[in-house]
PDB file of N, CA and C in Angstrom:
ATOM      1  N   UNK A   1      50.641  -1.493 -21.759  1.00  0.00           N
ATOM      2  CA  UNK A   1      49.217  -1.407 -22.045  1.00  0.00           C
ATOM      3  C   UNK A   1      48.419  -2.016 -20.909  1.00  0.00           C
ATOM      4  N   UNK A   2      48.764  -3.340 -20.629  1.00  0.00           N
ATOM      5  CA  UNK A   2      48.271  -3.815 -19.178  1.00  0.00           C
ATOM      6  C   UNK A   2      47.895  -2.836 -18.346  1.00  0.00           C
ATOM      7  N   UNK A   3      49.161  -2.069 -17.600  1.00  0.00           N
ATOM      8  CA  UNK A   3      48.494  -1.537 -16.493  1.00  0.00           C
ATOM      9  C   UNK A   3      48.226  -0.040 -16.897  1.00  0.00           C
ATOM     10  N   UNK A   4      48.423   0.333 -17.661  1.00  0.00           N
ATOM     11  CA  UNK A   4      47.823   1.949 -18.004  1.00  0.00           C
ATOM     12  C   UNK A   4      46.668   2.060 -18.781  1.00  0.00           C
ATOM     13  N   UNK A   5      46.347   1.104 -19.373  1.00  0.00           N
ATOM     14  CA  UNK A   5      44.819   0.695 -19.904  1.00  0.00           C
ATOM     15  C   UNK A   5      43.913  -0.037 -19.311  1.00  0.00           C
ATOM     16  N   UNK A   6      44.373  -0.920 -18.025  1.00  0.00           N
ATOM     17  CA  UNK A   6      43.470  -1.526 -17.329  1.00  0.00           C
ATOM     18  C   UNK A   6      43.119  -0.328 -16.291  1.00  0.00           C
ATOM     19  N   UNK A   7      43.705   0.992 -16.004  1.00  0.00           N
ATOM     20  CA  UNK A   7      43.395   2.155 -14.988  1.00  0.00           C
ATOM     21  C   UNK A   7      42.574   3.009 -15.746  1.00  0.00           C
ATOM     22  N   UNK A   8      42.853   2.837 -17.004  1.00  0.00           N
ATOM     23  CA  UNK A   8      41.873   3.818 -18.212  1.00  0.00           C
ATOM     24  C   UNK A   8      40.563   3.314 -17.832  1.00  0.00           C
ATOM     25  N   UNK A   9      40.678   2.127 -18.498  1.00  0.00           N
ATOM     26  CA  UNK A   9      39.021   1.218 -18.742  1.00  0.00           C
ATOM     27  C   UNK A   9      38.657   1.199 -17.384  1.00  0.00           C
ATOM     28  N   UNK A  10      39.400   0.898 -16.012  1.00  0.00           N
ATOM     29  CA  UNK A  10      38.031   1.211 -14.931  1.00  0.00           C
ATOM     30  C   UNK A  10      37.685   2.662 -15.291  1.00  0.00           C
ATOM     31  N   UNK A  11      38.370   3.716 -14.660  1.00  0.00           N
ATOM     32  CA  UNK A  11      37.907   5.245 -14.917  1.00  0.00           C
ATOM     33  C   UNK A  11      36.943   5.201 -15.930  1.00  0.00           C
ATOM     34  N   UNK A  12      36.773   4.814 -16.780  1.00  0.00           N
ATOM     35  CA  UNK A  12      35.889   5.248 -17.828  1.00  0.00           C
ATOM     36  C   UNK A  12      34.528   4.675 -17.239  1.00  0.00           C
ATOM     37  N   UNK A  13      34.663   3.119 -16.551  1.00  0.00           N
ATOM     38  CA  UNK A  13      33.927   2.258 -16.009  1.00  0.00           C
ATOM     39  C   UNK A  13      32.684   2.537 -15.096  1.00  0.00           C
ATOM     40  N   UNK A  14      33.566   3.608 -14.236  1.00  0.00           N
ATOM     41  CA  UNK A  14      33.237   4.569 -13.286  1.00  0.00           C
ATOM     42  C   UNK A  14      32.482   5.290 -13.410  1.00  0.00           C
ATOM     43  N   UNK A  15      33.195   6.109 -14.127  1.00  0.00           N
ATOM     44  CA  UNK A  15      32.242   6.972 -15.182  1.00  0.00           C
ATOM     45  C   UNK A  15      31.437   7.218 -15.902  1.00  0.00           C
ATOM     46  N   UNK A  16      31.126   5.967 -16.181  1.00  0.00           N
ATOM     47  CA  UNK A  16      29.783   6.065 -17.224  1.00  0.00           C
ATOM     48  C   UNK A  16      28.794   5.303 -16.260  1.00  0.00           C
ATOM     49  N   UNK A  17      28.948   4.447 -15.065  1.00  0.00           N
ATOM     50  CA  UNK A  17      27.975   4.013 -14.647  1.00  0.00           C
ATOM     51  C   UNK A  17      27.723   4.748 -13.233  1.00  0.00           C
ATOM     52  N   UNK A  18      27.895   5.890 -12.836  1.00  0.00           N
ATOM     53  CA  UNK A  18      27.696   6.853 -12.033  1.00  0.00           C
ATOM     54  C   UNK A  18      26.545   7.530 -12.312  1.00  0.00           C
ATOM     55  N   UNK A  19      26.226   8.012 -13.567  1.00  0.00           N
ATOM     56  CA  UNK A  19      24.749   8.568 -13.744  1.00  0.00           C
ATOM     57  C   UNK A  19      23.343   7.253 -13.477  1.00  0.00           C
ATOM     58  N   UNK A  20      24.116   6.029 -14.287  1.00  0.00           N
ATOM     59  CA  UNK A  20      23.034   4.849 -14.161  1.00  0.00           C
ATOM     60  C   UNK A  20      22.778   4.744 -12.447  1.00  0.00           C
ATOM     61  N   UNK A  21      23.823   4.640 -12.034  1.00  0.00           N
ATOM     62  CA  UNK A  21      23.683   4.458 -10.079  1.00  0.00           C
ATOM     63  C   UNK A  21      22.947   5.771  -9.702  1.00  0.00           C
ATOM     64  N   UNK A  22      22.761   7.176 -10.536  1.00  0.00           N
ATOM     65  CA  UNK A  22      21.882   8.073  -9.439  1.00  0.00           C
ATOM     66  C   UNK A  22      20.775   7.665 -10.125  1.00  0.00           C
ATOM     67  N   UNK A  23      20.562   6.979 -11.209  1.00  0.00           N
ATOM     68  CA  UNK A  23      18.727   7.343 -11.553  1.00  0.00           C
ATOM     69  C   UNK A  23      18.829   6.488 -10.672  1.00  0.00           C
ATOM     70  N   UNK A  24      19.632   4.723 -10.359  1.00  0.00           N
ATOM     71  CA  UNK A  24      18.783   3.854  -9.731  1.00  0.00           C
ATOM     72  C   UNK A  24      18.443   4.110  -8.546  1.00  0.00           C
ATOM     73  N   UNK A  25      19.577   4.960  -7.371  1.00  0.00           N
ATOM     74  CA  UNK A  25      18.855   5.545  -6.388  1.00  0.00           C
ATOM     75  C   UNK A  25      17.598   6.823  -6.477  1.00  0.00           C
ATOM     76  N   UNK A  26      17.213   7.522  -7.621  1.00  0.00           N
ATOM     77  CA  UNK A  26      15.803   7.908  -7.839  1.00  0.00           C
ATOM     78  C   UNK A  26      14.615   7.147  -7.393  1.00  0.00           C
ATOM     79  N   UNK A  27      15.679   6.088  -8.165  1.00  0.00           N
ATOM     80  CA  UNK A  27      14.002   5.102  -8.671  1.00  0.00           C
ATOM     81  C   UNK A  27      13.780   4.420  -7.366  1.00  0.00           C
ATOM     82  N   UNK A  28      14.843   4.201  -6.558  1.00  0.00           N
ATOM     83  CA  UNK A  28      14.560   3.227  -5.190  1.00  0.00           C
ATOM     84  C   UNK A  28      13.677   4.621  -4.288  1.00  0.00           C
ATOM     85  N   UNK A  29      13.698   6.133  -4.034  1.00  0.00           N
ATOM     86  CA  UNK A  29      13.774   7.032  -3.733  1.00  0.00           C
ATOM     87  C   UNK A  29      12.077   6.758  -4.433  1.00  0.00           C
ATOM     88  N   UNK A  30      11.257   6.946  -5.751  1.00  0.00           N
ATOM     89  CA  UNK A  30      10.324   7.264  -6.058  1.00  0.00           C
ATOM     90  C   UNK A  30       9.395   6.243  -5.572  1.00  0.00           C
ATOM     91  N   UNK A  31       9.696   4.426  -5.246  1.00  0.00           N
ATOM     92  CA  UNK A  31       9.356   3.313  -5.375  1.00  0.00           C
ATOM     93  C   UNK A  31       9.019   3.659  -3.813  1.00  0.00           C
ATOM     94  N   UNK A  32       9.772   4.236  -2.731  1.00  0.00           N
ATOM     95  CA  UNK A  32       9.822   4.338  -1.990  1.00  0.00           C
ATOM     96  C   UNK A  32       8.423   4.758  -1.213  1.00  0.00           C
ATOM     97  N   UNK A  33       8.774   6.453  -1.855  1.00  0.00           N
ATOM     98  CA  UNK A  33       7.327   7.011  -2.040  1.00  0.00           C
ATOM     99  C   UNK A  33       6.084   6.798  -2.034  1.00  0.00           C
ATOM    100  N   UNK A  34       5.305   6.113  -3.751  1.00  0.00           N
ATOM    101  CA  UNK A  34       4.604   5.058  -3.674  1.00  0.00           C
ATOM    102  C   UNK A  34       4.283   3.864  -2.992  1.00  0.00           C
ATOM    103  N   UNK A  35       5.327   3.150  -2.566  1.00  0.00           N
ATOM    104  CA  UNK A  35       4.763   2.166  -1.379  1.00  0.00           C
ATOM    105  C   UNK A  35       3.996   2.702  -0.508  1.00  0.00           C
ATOM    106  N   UNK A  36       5.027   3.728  -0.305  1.00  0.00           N
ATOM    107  CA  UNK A  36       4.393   4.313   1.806  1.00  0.00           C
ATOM    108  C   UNK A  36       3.067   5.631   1.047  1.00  0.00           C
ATOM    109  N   UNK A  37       2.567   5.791  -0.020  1.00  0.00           N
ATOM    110  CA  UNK A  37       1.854   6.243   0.049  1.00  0.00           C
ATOM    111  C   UNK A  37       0.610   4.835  -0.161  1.00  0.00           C
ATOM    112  N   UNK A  38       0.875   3.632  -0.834  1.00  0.00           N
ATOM    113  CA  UNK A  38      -0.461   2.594  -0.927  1.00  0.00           C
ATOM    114  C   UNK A  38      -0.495   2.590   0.439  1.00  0.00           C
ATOM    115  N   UNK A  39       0.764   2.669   1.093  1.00  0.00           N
ATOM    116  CA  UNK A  39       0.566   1.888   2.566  1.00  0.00           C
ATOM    117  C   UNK A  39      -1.067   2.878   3.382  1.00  0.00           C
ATOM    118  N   UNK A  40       0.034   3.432   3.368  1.00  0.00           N
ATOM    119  CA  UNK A  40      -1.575   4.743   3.958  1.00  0.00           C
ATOM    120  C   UNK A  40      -2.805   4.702   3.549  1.00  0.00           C
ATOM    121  N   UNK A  41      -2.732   4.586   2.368  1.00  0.00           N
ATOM    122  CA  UNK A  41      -4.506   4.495   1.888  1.00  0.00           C
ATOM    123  C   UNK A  41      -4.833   2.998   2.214  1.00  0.00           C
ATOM    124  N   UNK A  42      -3.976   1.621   2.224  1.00  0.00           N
ATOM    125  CA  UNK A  42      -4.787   0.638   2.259  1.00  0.00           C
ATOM    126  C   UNK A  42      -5.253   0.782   4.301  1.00  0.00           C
ATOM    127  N   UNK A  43      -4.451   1.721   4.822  1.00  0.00           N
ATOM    128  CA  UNK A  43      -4.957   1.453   6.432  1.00  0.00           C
ATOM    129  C   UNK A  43      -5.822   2.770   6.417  1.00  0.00           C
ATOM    130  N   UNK A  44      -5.982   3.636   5.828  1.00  0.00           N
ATOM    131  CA  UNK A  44      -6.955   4.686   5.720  1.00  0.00           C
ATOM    132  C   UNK A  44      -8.406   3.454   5.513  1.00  0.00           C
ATOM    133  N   UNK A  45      -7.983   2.948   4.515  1.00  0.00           N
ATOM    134  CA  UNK A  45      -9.161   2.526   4.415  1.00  0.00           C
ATOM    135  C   UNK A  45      -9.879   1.307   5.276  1.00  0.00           C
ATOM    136  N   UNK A  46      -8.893   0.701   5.620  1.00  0.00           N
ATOM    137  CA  UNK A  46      -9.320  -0.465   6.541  1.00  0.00           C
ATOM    138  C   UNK A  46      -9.853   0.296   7.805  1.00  0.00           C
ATOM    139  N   UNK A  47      -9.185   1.352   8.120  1.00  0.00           N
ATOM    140  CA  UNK A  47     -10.004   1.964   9.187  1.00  0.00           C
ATOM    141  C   UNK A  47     -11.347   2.490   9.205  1.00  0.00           C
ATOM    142  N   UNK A  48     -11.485   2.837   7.888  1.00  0.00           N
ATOM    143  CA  UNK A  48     -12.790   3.537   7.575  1.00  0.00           C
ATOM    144  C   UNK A  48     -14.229   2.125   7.499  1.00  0.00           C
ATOM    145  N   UNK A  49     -13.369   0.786   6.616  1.00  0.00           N
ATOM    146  CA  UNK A  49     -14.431  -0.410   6.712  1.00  0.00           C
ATOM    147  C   UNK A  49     -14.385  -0.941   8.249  1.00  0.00           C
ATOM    148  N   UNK A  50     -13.817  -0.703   9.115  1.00  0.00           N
ATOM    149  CA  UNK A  50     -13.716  -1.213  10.218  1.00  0.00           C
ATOM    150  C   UNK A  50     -14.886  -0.138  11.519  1.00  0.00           C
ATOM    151  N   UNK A  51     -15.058   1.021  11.232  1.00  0.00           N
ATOM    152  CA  UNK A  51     -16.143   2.229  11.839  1.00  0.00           C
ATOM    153  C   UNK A  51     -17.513   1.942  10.937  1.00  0.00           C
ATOM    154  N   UNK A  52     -17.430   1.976   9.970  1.00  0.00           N
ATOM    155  CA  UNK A  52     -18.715   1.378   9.082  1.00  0.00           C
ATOM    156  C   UNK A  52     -19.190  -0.070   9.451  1.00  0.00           C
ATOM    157  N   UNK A  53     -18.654  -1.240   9.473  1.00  0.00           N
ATOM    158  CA  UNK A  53     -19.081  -2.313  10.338  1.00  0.00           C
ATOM    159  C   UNK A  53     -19.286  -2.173  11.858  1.00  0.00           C
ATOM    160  N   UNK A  54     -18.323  -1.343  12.187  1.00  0.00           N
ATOM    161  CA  UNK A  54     -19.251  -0.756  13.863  1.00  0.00           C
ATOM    162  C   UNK A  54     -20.288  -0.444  14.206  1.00  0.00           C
ATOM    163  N   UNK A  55     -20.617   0.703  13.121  1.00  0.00           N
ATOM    164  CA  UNK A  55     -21.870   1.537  12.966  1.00  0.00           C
ATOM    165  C   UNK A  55     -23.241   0.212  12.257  1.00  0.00           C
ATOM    166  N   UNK A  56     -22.798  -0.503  11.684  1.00  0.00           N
ATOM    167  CA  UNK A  56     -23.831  -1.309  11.269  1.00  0.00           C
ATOM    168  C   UNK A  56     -24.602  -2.170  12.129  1.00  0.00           C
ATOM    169  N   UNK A  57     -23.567  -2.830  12.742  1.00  0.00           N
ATOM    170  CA  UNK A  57     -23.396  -3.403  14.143  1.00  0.00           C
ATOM    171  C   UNK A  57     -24.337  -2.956  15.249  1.00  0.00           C
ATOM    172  N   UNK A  58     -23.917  -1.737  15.572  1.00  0.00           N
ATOM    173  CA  UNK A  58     -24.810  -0.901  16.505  1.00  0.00           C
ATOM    174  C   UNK A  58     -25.905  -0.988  15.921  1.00  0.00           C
ATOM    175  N   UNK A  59     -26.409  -0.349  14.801  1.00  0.00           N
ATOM    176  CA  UNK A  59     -27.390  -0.020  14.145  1.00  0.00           C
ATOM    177  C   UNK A  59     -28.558  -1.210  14.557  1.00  0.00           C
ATOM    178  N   UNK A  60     -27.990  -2.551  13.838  1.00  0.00           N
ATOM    179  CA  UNK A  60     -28.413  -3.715  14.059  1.00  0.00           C
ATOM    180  C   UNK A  60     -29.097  -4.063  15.420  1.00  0.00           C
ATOM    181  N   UNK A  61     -27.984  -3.867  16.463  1.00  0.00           N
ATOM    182  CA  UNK A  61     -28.324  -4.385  17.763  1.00  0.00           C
ATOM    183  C   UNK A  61     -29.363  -3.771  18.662  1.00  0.00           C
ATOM    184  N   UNK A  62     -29.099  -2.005  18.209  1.00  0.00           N
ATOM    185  CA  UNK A  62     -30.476  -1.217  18.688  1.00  0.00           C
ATOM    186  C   UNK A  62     -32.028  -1.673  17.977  1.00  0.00           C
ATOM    187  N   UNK A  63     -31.519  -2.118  16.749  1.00  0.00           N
ATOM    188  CA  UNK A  63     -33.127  -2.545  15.525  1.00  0.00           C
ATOM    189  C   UNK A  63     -33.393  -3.941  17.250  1.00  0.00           C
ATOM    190  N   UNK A  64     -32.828  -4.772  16.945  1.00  0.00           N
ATOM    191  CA  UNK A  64     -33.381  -6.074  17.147  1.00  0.00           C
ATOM    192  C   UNK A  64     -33.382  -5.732  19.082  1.00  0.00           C
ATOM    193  N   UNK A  65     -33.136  -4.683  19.602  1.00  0.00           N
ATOM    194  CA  UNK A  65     -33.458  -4.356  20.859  1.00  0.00           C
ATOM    195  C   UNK A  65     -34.941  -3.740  21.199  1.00  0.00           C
ATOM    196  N   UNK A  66     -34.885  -2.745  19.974  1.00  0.00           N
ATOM    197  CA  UNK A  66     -35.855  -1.703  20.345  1.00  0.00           C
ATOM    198  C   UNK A  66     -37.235  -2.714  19.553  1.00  0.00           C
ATOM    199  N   UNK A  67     -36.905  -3.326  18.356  1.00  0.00           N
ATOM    200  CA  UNK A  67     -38.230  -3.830  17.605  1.00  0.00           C
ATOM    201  C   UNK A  67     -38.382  -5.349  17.767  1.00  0.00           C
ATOM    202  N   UNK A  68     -37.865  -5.804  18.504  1.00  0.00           N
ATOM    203  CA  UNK A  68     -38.150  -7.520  18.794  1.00  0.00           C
ATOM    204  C   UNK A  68     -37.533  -8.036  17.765  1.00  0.00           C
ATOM    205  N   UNK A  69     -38.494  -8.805  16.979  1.00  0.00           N
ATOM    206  CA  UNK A  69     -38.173  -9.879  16.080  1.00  0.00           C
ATOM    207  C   UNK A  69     -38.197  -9.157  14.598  1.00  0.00           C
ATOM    208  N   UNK A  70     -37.684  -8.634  13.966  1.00  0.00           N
ATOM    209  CA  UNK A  70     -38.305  -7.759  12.611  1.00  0.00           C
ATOM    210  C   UNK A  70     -36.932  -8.572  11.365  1.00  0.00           C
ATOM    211  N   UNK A  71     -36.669  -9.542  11.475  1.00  0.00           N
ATOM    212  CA  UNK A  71     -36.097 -10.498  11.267  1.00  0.00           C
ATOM    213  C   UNK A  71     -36.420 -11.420  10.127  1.00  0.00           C
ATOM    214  N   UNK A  72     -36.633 -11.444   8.751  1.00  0.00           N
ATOM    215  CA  UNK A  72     -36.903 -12.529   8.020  1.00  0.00           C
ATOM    216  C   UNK A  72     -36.266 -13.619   7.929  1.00  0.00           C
ATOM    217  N   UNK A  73     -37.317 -15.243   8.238  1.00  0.00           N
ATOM    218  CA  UNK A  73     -36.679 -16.175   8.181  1.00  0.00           C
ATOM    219  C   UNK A  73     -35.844 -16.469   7.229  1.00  0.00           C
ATOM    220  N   UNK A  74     -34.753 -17.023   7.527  1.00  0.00           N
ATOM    221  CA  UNK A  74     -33.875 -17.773   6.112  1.00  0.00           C
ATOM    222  C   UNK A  74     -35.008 -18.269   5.556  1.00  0.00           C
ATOM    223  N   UNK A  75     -35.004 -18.036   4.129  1.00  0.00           N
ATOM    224  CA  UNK A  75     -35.661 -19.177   2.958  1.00  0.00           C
ATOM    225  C   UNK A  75     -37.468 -18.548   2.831  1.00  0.00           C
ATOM    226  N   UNK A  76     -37.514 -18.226   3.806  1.00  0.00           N
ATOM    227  CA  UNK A  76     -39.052 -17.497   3.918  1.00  0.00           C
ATOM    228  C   UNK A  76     -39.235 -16.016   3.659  1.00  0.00           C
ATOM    229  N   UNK A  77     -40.500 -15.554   3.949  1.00  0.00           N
ATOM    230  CA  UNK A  77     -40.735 -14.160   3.600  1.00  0.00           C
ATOM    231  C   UNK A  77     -41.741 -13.719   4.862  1.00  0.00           C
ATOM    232  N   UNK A  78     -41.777 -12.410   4.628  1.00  0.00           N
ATOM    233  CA  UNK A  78     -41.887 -11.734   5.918  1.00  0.00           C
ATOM    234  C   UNK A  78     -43.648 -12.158   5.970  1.00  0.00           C
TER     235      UNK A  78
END
């Protein structure tokens, strides 16, 4: 029984945890996916807040070039 039942019970061992091992490579496979798709949108987007603070920037520097002082004091009003 020893050794012809200890060759049974792996085989069976094998066997039944062969389907569990392909979902878990699915799931590493789907997890995968999802990461590298947040990945993209969080640098999609950092790129996009990073051209929008450019553009503000500019915006800004032409105002206070072209119009002098148009500037409200801290704490005061225009």
């Amino acid at each position: 029984m020893a050794a012809g039942g200890l060759d049974a019970l792996q085989a069976v061992v094998i066997i039944v945890a062969l389907p569990f091992a392909l979902l878990l490579v699915a799931v590493m496979v789907s997890l995968h996916r999802v990461l590298s798709q947040d990945l993209g949108r969080r640098e999609r987007d950092a790129r996009e807040l990073h051209r929008a603070e450019l553009r503000w920037l500019t915006q800004e520097r032409e105002r206070s070039l072209a119009g002098g002082n148009d500037q409200v004091p801290p704490g005061g009003t225009a």
